[in-house]
C-alpha atoms as a PDB file:
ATOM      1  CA  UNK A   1      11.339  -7.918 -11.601  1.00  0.00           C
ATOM      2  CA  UNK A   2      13.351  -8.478  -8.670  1.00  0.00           C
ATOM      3  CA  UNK A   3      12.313  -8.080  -5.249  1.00  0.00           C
ATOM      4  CA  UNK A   4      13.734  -5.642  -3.224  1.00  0.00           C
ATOM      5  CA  UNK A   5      15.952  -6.856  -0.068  1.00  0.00           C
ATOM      6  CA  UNK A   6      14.544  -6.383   3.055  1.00  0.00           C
ATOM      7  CA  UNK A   7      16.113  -3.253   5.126  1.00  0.00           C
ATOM      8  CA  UNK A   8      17.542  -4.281   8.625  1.00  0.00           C
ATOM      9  CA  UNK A   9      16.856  -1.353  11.058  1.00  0.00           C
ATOM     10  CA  UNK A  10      19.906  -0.960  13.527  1.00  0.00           C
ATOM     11  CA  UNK A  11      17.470  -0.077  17.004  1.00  0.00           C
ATOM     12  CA  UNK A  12      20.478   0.344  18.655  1.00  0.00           C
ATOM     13  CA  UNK A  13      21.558   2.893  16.746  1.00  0.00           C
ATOM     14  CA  UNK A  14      18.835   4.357  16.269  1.00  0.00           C
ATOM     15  CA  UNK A  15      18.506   4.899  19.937  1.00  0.00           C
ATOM     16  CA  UNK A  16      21.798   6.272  19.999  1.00  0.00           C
ATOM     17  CA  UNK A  17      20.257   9.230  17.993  1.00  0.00           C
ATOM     18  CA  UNK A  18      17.278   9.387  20.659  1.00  0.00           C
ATOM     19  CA  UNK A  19      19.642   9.775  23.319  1.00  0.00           C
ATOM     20  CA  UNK A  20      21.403  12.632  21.722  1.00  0.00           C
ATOM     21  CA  UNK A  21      17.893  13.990  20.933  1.00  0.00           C
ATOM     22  CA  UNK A  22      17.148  13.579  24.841  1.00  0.00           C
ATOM     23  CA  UNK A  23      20.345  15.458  26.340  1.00  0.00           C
ATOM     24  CA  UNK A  24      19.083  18.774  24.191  1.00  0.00           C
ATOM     25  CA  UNK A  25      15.623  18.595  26.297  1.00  0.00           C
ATOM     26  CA  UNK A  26      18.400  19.624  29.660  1.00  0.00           C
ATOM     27  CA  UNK A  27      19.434  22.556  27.681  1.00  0.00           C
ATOM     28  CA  UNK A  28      16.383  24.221  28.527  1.00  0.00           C
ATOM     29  CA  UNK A  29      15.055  22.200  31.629  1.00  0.00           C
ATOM     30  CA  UNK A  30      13.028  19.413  30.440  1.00  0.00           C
ATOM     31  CA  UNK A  31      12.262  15.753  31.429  1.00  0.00           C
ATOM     32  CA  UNK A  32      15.461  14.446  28.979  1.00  0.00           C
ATOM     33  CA  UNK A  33      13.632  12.413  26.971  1.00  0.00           C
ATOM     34  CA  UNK A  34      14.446  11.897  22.928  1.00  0.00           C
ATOM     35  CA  UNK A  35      12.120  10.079  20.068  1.00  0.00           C
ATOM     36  CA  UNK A  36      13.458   9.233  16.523  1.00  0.00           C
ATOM     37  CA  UNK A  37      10.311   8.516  13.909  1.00  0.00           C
ATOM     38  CA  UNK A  38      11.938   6.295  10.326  1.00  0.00           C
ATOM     39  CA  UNK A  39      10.132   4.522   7.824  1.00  0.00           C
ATOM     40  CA  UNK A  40      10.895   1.168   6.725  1.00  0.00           C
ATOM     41  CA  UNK A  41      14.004   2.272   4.266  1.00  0.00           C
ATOM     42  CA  UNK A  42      15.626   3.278   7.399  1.00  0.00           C
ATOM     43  CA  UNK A  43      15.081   6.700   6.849  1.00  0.00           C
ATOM     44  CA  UNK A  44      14.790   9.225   9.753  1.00  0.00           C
ATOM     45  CA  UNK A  45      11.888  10.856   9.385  1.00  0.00           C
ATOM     46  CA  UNK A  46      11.650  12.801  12.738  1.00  0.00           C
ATOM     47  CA  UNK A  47      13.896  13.604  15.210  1.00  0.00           C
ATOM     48  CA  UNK A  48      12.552  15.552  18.495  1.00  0.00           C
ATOM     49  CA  UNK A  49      13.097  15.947  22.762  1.00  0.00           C
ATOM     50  CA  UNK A  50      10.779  16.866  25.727  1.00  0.00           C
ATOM     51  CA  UNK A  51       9.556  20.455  25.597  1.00  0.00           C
ATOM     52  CA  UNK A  52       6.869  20.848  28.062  1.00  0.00           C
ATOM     53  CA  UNK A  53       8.993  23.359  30.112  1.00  0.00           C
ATOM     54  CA  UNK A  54      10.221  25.036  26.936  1.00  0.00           C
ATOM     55  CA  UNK A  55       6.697  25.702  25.519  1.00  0.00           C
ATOM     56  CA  UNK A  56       4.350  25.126  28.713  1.00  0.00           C
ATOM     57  CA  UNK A  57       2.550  22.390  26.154  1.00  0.00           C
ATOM     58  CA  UNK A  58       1.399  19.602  27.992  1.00  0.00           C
ATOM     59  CA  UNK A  59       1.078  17.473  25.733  1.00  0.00           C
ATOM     60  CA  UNK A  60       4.642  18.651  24.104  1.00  0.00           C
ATOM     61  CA  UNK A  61       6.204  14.887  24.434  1.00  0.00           C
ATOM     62  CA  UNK A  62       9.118  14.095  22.686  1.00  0.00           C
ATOM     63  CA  UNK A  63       6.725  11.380  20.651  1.00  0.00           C
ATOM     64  CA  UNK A  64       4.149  13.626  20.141  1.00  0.00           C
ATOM     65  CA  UNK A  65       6.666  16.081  18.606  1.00  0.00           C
ATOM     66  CA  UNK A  66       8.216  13.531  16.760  1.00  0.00           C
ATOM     67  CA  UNK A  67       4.955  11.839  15.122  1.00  0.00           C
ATOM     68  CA  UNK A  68       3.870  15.831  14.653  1.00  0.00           C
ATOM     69  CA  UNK A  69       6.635  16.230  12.369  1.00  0.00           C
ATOM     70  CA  UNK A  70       6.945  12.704  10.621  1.00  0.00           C
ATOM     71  CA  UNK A  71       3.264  13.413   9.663  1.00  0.00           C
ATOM     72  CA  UNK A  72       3.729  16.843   8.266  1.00  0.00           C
ATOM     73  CA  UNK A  73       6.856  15.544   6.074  1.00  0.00           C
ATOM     74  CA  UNK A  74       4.920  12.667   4.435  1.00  0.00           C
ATOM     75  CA  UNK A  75       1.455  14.938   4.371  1.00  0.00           C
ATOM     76  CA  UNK A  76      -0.532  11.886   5.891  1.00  0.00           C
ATOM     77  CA  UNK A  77      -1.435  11.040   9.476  1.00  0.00           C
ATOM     78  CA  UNK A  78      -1.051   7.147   8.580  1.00  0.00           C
ATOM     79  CA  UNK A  79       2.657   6.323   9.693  1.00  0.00           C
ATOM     80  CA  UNK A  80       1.537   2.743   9.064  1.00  0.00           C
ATOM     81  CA  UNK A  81       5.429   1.682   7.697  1.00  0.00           C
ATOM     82  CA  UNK A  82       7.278   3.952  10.657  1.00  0.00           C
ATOM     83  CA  UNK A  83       8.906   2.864  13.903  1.00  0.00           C
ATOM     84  CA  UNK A  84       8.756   5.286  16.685  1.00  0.00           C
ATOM     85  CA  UNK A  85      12.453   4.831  18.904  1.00  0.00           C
ATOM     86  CA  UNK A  86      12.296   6.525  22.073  1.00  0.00           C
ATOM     87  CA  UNK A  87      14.292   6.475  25.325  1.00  0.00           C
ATOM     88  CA  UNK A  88      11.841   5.953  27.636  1.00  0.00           C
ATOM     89  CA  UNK A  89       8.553   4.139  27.282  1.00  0.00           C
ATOM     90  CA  UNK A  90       5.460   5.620  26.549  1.00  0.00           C
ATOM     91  CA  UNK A  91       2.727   6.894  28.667  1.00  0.00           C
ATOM     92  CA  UNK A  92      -0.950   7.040  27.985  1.00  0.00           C
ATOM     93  CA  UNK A  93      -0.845   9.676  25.633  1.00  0.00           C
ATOM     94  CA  UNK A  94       2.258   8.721  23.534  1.00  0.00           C
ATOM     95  CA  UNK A  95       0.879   5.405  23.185  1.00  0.00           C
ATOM     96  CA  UNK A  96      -2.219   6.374  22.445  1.00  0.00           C
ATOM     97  CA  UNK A  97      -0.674   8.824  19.653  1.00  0.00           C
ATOM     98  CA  UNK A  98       1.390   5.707  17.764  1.00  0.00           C
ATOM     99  CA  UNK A  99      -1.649   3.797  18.111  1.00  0.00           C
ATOM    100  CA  UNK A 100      -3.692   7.015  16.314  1.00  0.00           C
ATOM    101  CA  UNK A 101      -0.634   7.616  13.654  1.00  0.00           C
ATOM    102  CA  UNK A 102      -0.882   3.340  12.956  1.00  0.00           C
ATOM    103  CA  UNK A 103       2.875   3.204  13.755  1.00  0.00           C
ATOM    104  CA  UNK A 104       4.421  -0.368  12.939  1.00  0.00           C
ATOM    105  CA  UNK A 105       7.005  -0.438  15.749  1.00  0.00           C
ATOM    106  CA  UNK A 106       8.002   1.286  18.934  1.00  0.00           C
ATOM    107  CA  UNK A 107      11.085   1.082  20.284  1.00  0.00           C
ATOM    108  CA  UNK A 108      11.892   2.009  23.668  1.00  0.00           C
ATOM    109  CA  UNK A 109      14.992   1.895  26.312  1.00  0.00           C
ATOM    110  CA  UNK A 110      13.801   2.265  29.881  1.00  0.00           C
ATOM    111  CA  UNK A 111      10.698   1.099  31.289  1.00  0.00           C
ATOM    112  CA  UNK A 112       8.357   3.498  32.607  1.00  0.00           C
ATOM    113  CA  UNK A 113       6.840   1.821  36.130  1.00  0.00           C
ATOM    114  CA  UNK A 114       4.764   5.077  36.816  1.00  0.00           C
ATOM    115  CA  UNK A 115       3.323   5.643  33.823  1.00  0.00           C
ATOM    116  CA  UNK A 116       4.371   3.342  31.246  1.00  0.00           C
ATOM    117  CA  UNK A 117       1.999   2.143  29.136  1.00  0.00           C
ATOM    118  CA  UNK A 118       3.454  -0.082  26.604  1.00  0.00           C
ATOM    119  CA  UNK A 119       3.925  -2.888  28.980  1.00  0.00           C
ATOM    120  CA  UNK A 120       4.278  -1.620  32.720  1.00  0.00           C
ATOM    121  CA  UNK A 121       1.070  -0.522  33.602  1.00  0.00           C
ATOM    122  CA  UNK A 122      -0.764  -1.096  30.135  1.00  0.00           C
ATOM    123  CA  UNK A 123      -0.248  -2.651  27.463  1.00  0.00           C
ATOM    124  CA  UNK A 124      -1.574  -0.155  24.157  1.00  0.00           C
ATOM    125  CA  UNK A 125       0.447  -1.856  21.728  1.00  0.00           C
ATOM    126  CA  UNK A 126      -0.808  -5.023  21.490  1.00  0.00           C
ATOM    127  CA  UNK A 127      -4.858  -4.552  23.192  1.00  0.00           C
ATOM    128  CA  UNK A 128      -6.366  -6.597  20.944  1.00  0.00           C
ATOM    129  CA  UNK A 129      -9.761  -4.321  21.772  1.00  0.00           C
ATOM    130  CA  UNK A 130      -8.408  -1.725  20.245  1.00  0.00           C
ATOM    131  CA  UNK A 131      -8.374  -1.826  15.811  1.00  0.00           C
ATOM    132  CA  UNK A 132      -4.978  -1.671  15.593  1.00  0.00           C
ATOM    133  CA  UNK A 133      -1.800  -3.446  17.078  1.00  0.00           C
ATOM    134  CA  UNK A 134       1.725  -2.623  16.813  1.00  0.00           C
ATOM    135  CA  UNK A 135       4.957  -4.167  17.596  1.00  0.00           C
ATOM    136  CA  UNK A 136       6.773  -3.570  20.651  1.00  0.00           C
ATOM    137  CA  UNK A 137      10.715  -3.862  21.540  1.00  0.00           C
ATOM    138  CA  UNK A 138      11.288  -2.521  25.023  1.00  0.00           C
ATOM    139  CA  UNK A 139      15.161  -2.659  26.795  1.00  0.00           C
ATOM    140  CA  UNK A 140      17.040  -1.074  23.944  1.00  0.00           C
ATOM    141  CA  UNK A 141      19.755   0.938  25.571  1.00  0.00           C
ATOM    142  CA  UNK A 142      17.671   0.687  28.771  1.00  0.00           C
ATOM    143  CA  UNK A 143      20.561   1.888  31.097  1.00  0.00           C
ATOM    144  CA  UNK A 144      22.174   4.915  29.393  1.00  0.00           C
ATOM    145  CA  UNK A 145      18.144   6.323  28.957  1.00  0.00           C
ATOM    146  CA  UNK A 146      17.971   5.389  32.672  1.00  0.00           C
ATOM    147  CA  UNK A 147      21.237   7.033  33.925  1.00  0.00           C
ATOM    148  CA  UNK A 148      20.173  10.383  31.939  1.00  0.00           C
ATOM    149  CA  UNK A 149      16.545  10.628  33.552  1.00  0.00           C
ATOM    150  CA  UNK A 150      18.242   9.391  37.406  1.00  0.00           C
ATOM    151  CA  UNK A 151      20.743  12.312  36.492  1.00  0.00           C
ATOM    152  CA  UNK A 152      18.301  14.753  35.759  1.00  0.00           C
ATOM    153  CA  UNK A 153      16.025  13.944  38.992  1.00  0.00           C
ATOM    154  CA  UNK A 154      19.104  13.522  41.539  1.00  0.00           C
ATOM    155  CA  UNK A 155      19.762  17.114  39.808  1.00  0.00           C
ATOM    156  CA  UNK A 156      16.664  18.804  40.879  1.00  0.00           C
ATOM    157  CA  UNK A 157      16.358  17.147  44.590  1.00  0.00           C
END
């Protein structure tokens, strides 16, 4: 039997999906932030955007959303083979949510230096206290992630 070749997963355009994902948050007043969930095949399992404002849900991340839904399509909670891509990095919560869902990956664009916690302030992904690590790629598409969230705040003040 032959092995199957192993499937090259294009982060950068998969964060041009979170991106898109992102700019739908500003159609209703949200943080514009996007998260794509796939699975090892490459296939997109999730696709989601802020929507705290939206639905007054705190904890209504677009990563939470995205992990929500990933989960409910496969029926399991274990998203042990999935990648998370999302524009901005992870705070507490989020992080704490791959780490929960076993997530292989997350990708992220900008860095978060308030509340990042996949590397700026802490580092969930790879706390070898914790019983399980996952990998981390931060910088993808860093600037156009950062130009939409500047937007949105130079926006509002």
């Amino acid at each position: 039997m032959d092995a199957k070749p192993a499937v090259t997963i294009d982060h950068h355009e998969l964060m041009g999906l979170a991106l898109v994902e992102a700019a739908r948050a500003l159609e209703h007043g949200d943080v514009p932030i996007g998260a794509v969930v796939v699975d090892s095949h490459g296939v997109l399992l999730a696709s989601r955007h802020n929507e705290r404002e939206l639905t007054g849900d705190p904890t209504a991340h677009a990563e939470v959303l995205a992990l929500r839904d990933a989960a409910a399509l496969r029926g399991s909670w274990r998203l042990d083979d999935c990648t998370l891509v999302v524009t901005l990095e992870p705070c507490v919560m989020c992080a704490g949510a791959c780490h929960l869902a076993r997530v292989a990956t997350v990708v992220f664009g900008a860095l978060d230096l308030k509340a990042g916690a996949l590397g700026s302030l802490y580092n969930v992904g790879t706390d070898a206290r914790l019983n399980h690590e996952f990998g981390v790629r931060p910088g993808v598409r860093a600037d156009e992630g950062g130009e939409l969230l500047r937007s949105f705040f130079a926006a509002r003040r």
